[in-house]
Protein backbone atom coordinates (compact mmCIF):
# COMPACT_ATOMS: atom_id res chain seq x y z
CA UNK A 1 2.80 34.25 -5.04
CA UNK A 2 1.58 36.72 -2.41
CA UNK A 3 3.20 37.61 0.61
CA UNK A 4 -0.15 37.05 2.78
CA UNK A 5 -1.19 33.48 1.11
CA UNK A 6 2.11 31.88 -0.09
CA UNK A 7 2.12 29.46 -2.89
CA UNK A 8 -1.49 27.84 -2.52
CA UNK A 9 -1.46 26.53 -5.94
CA UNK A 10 1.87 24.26 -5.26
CA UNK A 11 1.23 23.69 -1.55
CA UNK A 12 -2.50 22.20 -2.55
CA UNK A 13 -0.92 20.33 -5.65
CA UNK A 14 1.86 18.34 -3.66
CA UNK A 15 -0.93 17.65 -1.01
CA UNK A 16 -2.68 16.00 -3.24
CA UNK A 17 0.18 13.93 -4.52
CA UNK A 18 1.11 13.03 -0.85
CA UNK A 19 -2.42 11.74 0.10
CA UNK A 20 -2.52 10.08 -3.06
CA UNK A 21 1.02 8.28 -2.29
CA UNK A 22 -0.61 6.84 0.82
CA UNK A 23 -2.97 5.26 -0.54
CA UNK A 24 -1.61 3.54 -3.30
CA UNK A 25 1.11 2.24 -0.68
CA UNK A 26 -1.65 1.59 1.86
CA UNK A 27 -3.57 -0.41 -1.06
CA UNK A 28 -0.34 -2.54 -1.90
CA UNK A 29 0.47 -3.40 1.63
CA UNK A 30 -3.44 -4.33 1.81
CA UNK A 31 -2.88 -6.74 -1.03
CA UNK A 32 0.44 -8.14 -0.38
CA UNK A 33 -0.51 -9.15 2.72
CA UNK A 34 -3.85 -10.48 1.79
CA UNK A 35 -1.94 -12.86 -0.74
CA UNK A 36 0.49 -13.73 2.01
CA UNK A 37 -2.14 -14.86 4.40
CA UNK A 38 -3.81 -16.90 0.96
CA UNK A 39 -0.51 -18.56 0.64
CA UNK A 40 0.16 -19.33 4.11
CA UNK A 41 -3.01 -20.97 4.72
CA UNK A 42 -2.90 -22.73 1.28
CA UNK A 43 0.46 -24.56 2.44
CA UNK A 44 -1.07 -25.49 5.90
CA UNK A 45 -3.62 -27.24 4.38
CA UNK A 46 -2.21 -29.76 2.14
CA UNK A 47 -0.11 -32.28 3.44
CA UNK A 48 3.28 -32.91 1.72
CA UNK A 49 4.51 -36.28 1.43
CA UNK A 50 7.01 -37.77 3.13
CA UNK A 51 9.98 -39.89 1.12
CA UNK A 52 12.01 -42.52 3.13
């Protein structure tokens, strides 16, 4: 590590991971609530039967 450029080599690596972190938790929220709005529209349109 040099005193003019610091620690490229970690600083870059942990970037990565960071940006990479994002999108894997901006891809789950993307599907989880694609699979919510599935669900919720599935139960609006069937009609559930009334006993009594």
């Amino acid at each position: 590590m040099s005193a003019r450029n610091g620690d490229k080599s970690r600083f870059h690596r942990e970037r990565k991971q960071k940006i990479a972190r994002r999108k894997r938790t901006h891809e789950l929220l993307q599907r989880a609530m694609h699979a919510r709005k599935s669900a919720d529209s599935r139960v609006h349109t069937q009609p559930r039967p009334v006993s009594g």
